[in-house]
C-alpha atoms as a PDB file:
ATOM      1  CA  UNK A   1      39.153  58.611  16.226  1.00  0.00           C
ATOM      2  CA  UNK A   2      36.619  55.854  16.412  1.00  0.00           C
ATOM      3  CA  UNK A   3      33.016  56.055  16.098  1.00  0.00           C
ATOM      4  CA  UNK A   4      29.672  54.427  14.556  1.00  0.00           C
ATOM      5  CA  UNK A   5      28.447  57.950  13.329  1.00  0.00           C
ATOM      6  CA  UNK A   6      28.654  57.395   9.858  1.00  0.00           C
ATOM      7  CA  UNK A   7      27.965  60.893   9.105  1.00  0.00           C
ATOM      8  CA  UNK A   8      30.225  62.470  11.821  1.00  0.00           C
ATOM      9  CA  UNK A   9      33.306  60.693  10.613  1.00  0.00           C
ATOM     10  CA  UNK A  10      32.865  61.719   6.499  1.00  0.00           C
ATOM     11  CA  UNK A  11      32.358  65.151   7.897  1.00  0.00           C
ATOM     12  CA  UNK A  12      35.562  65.214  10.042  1.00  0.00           C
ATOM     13  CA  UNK A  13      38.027  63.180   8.614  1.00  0.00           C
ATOM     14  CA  UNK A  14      40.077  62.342   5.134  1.00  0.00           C
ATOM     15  CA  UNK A  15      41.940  59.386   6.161  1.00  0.00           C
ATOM     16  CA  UNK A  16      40.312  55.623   7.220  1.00  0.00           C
ATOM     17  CA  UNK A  17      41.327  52.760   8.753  1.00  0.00           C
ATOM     18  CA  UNK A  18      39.508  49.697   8.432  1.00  0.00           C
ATOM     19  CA  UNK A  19      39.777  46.749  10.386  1.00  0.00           C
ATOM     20  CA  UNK A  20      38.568  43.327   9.401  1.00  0.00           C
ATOM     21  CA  UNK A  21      39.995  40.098   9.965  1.00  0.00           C
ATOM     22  CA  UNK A  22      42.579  41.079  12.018  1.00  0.00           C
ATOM     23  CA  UNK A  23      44.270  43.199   9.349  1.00  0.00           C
ATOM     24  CA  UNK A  24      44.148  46.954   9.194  1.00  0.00           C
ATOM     25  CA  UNK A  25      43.641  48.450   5.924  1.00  0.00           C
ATOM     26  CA  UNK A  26      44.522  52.382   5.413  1.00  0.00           C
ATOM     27  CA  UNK A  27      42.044  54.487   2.945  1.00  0.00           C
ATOM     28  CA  UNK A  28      42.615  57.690   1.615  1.00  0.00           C
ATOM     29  CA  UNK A  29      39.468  59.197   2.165  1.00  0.00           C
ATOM     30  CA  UNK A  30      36.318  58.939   4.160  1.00  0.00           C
ATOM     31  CA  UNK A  31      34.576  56.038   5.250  1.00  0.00           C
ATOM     32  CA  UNK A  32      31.736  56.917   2.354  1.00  0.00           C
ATOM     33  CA  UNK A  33      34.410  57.131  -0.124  1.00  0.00           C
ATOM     34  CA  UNK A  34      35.700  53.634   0.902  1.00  0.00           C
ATOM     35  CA  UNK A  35      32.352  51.932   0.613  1.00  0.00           C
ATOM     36  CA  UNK A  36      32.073  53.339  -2.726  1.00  0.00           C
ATOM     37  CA  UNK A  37      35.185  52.284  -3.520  1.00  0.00           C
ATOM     38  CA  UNK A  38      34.662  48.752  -2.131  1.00  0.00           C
ATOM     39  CA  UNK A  39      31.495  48.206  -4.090  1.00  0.00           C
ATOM     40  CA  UNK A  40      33.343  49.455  -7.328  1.00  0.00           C
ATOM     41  CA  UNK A  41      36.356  46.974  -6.760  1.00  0.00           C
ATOM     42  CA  UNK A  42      33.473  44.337  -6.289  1.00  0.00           C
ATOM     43  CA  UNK A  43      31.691  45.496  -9.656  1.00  0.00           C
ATOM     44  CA  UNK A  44      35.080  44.734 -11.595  1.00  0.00           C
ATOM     45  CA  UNK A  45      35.781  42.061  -9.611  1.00  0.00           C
ATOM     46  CA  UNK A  46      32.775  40.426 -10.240  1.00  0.00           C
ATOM     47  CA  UNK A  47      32.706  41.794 -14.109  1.00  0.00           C
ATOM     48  CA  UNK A  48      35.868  40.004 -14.524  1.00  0.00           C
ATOM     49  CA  UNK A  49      34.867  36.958 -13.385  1.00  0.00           C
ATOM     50  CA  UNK A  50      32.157  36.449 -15.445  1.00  0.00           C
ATOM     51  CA  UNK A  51      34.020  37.401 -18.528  1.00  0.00           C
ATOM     52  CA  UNK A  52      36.577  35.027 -17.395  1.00  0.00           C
ATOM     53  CA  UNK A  53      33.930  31.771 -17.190  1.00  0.00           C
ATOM     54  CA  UNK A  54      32.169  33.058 -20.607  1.00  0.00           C
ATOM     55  CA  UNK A  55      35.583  32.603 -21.787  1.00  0.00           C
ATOM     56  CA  UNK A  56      36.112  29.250 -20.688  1.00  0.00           C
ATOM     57  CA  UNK A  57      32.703  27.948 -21.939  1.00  0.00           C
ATOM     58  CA  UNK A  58      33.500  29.195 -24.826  1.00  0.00           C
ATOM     59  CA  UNK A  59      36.528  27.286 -25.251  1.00  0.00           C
ATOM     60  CA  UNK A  60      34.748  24.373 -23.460  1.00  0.00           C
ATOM     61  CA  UNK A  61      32.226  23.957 -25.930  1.00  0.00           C
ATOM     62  CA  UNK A  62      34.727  24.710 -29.304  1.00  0.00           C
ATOM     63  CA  UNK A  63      37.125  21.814 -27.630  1.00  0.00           C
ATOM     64  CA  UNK A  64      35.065  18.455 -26.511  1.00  0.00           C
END
């Protein structure tokens, strides 16, 4: 089923499939639960990253 009735589809179905840039990616859930899921991958993603460059300044600065 296809449709831009956000509310429709997370009342009628439990399985998604996105598609963006040309590649299909299968969720299982609703299209709600995917964007929350999406903006928690993002959260870590991001989380990580930062941890990641506080690391290397750290060692940055301790090694001239």
């Amino acid at each position: 089923m296809t449709s831009h009735d956000q509310v429709f589809l997370n009342s009628v179905v439990d399985e998604t499939i996105i598609l963006r840039d040309k590649a299909l990616r299968y969720f299982e859930g609703t299209p709600r639960a995917f964007e929350i899921d999406e903006r928690k991958k993002r959260k870590a993603g991001r989380k990580a990253q930062d941890a990641l460059d506080k690391k290397k300044e750290h060692v940055r600065v301790s090694n001239p």
